[in-house]
Protein backbone atom coordinates (compact mmCIF):
# COMPACT_ATOMS: atom_id res chain seq x y z
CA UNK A 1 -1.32 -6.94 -30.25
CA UNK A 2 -3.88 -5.98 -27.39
CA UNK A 3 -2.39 -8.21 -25.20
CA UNK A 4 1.37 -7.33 -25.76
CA UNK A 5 -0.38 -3.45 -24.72
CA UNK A 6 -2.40 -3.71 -22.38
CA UNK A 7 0.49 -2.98 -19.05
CA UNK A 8 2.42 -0.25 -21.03
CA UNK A 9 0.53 2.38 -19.85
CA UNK A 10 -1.20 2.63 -16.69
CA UNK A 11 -0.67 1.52 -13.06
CA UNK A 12 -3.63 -1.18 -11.71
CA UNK A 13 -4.05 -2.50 -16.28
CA UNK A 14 -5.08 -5.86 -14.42
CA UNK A 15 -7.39 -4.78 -12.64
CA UNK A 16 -9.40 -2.51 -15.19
CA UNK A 17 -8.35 -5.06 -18.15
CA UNK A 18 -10.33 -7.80 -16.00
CA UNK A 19 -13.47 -5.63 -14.65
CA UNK A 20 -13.65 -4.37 -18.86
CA UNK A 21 -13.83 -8.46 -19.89
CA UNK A 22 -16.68 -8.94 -16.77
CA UNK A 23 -18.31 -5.50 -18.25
CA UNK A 24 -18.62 -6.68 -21.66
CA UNK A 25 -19.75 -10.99 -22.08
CA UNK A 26 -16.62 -12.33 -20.82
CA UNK A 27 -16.87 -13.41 -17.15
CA UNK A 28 -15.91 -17.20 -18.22
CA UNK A 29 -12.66 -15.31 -19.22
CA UNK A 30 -12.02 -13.63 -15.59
CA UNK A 31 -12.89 -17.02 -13.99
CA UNK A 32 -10.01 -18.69 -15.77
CA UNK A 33 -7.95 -16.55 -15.53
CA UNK A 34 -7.76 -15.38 -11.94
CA UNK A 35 -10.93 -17.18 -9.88
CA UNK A 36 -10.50 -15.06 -7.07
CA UNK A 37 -11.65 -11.76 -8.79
CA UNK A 38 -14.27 -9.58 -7.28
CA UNK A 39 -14.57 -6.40 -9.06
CA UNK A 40 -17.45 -5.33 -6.64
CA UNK A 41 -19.12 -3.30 -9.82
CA UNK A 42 -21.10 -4.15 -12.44
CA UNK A 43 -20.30 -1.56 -15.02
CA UNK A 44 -17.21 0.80 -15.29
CA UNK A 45 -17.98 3.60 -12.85
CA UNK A 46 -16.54 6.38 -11.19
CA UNK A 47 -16.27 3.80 -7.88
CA UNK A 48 -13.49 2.01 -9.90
CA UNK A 49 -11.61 4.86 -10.34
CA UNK A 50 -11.86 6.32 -7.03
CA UNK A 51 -10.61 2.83 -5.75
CA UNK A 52 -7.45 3.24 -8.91
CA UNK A 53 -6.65 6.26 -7.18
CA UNK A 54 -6.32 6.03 -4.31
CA UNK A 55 -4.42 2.68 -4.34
CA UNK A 56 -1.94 4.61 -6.86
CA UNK A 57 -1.32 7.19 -4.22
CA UNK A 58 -0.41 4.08 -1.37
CA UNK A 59 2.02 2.53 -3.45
CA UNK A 60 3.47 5.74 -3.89
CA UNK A 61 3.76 7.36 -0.64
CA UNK A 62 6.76 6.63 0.18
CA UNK A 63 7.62 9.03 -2.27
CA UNK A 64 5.63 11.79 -1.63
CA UNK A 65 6.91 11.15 2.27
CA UNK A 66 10.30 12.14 1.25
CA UNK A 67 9.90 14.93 -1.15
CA UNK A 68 6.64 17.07 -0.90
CA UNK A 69 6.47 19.94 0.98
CA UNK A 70 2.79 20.48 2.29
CA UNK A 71 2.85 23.72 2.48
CA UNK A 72 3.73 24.68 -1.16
CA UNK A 73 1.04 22.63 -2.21
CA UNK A 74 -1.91 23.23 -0.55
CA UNK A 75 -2.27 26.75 -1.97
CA UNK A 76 -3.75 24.95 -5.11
CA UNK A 77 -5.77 22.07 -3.57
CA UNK A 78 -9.08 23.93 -2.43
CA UNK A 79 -10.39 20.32 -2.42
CA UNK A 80 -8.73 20.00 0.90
CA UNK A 81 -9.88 23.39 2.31
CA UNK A 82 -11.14 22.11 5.31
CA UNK A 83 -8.27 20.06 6.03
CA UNK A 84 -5.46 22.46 5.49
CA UNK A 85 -5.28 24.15 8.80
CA UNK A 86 -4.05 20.59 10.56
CA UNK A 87 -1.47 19.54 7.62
CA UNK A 88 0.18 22.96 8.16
CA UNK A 89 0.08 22.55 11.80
CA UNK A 90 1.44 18.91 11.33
CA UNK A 91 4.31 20.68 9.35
CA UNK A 92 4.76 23.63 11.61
CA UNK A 93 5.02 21.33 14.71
CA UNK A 94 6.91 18.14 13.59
CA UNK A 95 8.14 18.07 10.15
CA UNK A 96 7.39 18.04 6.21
CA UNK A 97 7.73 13.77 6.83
CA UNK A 98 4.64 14.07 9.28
CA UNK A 99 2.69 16.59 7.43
CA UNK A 100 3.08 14.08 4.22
CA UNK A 101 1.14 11.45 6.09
CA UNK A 102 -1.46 13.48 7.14
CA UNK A 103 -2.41 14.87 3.78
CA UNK A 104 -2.39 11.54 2.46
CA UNK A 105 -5.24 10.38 5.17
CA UNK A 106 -7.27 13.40 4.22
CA UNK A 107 -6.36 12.16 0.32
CA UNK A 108 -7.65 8.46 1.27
CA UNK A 109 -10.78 10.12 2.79
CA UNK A 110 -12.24 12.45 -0.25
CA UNK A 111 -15.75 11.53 -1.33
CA UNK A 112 -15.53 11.40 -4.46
CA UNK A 113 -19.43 12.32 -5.05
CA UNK A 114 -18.45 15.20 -3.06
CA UNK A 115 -15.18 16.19 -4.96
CA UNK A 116 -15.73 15.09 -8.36
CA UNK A 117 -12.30 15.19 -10.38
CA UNK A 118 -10.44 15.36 -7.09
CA UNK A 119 -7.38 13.21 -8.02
CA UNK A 120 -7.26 15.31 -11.47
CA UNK A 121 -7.27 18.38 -9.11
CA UNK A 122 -4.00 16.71 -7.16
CA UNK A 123 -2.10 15.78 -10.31
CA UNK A 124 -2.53 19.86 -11.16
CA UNK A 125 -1.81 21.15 -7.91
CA UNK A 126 1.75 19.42 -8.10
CA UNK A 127 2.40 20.88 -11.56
CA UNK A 128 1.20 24.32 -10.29
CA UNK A 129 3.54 23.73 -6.92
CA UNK A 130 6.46 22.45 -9.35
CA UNK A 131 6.12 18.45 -8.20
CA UNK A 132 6.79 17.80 -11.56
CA UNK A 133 9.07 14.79 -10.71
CA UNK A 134 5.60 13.57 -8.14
CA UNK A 135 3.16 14.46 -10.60
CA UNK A 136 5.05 12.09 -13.75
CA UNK A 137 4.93 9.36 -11.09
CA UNK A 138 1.44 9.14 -10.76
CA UNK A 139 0.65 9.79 -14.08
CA UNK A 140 2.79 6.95 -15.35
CA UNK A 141 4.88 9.37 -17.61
CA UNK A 142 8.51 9.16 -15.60
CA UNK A 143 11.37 9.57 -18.09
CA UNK A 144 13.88 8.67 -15.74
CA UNK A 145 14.87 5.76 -13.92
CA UNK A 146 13.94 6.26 -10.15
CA UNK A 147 16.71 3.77 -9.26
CA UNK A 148 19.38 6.25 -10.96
CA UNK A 149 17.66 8.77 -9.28
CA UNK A 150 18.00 7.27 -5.79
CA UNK A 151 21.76 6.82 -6.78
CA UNK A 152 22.12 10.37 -7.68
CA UNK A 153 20.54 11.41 -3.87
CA UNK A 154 23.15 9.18 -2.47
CA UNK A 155 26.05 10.54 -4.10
CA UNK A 156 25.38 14.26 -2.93
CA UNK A 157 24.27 12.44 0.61
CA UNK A 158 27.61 11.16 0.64
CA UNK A 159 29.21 15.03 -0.11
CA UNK A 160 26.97 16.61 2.09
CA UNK A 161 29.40 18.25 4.97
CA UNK A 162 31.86 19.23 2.06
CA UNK A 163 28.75 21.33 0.52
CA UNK A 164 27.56 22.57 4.12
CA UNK A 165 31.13 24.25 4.64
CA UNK A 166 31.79 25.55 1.47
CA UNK A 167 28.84 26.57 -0.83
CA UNK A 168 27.23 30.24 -0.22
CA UNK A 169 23.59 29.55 -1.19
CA UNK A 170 23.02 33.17 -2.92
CA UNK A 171 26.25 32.50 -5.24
CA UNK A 172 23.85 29.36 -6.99
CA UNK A 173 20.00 30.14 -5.92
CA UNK A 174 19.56 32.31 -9.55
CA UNK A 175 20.67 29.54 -11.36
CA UNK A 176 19.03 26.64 -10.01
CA UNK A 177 15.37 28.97 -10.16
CA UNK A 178 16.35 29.77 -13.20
CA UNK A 179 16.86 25.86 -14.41
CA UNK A 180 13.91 24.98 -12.31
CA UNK A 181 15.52 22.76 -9.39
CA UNK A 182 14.02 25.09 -6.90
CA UNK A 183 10.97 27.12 -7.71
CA UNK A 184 10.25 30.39 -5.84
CA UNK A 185 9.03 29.27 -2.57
CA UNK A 186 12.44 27.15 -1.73
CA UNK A 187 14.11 30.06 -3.30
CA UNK A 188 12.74 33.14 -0.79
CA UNK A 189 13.16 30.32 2.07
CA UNK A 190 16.89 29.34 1.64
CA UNK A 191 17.52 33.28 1.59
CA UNK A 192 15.81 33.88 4.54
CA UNK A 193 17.66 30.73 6.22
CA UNK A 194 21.20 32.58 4.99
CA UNK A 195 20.00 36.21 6.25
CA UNK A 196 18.90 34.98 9.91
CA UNK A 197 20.76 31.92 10.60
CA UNK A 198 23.75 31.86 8.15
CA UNK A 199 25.10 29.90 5.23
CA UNK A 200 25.36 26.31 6.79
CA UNK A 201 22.14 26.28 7.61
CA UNK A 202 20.85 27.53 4.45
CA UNK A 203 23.23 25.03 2.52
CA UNK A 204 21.13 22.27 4.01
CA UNK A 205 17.99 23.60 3.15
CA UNK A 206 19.25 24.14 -0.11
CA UNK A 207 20.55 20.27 -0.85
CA UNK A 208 17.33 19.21 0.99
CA UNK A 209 15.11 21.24 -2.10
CA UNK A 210 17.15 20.33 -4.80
CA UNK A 211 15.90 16.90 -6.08
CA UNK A 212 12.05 17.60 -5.10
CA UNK A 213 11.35 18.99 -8.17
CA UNK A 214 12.86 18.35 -11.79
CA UNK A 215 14.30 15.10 -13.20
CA UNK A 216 17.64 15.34 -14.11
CA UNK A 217 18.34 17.96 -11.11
CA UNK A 218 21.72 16.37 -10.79
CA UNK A 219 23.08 17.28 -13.75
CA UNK A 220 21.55 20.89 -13.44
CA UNK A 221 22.96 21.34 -9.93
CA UNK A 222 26.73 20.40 -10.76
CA UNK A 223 26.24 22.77 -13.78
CA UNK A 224 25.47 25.39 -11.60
CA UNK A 225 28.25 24.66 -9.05
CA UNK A 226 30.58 24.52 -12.18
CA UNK A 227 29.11 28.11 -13.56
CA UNK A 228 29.62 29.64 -10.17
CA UNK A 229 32.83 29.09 -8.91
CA UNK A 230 32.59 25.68 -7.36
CA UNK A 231 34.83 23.41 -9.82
CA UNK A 232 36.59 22.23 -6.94
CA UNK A 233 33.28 20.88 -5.01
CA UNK A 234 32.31 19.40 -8.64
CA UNK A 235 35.67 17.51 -9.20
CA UNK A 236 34.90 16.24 -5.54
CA UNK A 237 31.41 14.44 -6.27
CA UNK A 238 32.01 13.56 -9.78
CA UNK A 239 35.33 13.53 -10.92
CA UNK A 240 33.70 12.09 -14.34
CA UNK A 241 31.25 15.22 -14.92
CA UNK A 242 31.76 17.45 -17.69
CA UNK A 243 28.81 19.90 -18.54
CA UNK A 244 29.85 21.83 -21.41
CA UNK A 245 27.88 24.26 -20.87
CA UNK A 246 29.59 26.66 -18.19
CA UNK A 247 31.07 29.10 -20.56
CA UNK A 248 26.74 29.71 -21.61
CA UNK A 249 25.45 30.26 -18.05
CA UNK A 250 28.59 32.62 -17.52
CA UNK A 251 28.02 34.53 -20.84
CA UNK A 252 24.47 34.95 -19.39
CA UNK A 253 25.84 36.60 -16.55
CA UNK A 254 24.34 34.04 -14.12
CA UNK A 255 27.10 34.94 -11.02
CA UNK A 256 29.79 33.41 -12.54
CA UNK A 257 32.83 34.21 -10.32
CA UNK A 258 34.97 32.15 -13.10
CA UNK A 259 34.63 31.69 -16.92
CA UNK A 260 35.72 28.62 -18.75
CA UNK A 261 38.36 31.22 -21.24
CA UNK A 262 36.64 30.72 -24.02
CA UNK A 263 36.77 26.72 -24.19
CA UNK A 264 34.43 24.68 -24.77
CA UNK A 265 34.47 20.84 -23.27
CA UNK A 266 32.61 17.70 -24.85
CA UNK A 267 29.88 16.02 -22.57
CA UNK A 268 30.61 12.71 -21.10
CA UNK A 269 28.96 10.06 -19.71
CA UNK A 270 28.75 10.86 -15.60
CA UNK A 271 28.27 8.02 -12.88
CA UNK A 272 24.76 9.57 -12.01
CA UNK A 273 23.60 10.18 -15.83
């Protein structure tokens, strides 16, 4: 039964699962099974995790690359308080992409004797920020499948003109905050975007916030083009999609511009769901 759970749970198990057999009597174990193992310590300490860590956040940044926003986050890291002036610049100057990198470097050089419970620190500043999608990912706790996911950015990819030309971001921006897609930040941004350089330009800051923060944000965002008027843009993406639950974000007076009269429709399975 140990051995059947050992890899359920955590990112680098083979790693800690053969330093905790060296730790405790068993290094004839370790040598069979995988002679090449160093573990470089010679009981569990807080090295080992620091080294865990920080190899997590490598294999996922990538990730982070294409949907953090520096800027919303660094508000709650005071860990990196001496570093935030150049990942804003790096933002500022080039882009969120480039800003990504650079917080990561500063992540990869935290002494950990210096910032005790640093990565713990991280994990909370994404919650606080409203990375939840990030912050499951490095906890191990995703309850989606990142491949759908991808699938789900391709297919409004794919629609993106159609969305630039037609959706007014202040017709859906109270119902995605409210469902948690965006969170207040991308919220008082897109408006801004809409007030001094119009609705195109907003749209696309809009579709770039909308999967950054929430699993199942694709469901939540045709929902809210459904509520508000946009059937036609829904039909477009997803002919398949059927919420079911228009007629409840128009009787909460969310900016519907057209009800549902009264009807209610069954879900069913979408091509993104």
């Amino acid at each position: 039964m140990l051995i059947d759970r050992i890899y359920r749970h955590k990112p680098g198990w083979y790693r800690d699962f053969l330093e905790v057999l060296e730790a405790t009597g068993y290094e004839h174990l370790v040598k069979e099974i995988d002679p090449d193992f160093v573990s470089g310590m010679e009981t569990l300490g807080e090295e080992n995790r620091q080294f865990s860590h920080k190899e997590l956040l490598r294999v996922f940044e990538p990730a982070f690359v294409m949907n953090l926003i520096p800027s919303h986050l660094l508000p709650f890291c005071p860990f990196l308080r001496e570093s935030q002036h150049a990942i804003l610049r790096a933002e500022r100057t080039s882009s969120p992409q480039k800003a990504v990198m650079e917080l990561f470097e500063k992540l990869q050089a935290v002494d950990e004797v210096k910032e005790p419970g640093w990565f713990q620190s991280f994990l909370d500043a994404l919650e606080s920020a409203e990375f939840f999608t990030l912050a499951n990912l490095l906890q191990d706790t995703l309850t989606h499948s990142p491949e759908t996911d991808e699938n789900c950015k391709h297919i409004i990819n794919v629609f993106t003109p159609l969305l630039y030309e037609n959706i007014i971001p202040r017709d859906v921006l109270p119902n995605l905050f409210a469902k948690g897609v965006i969170n207040q930040s991308d919220k008082e941004e897109i408006m801004a975007e809409e007030t001094n350089h119009g609705s195109q330009t907003a749209a696309q800051m809009l579709i770039d916030r909308i999967y950054r923060h929430k699993p199942g944000w694709y469901r939540d965002f045709l929902e809210v083009l459904e509520a508000t008027g946009y059937e036609h843009l829904v039909k477009e993406i997803d002919p398949d999609f059927v919420s079911g639950v228009k007629e409840t974000l128009d009787a909460d007076g969310a900016n519907g511009s057209g009800g549902n009269n009264g009807r209610k429709t069954e879900k069913t399975a979408s091509i993104c769901l």
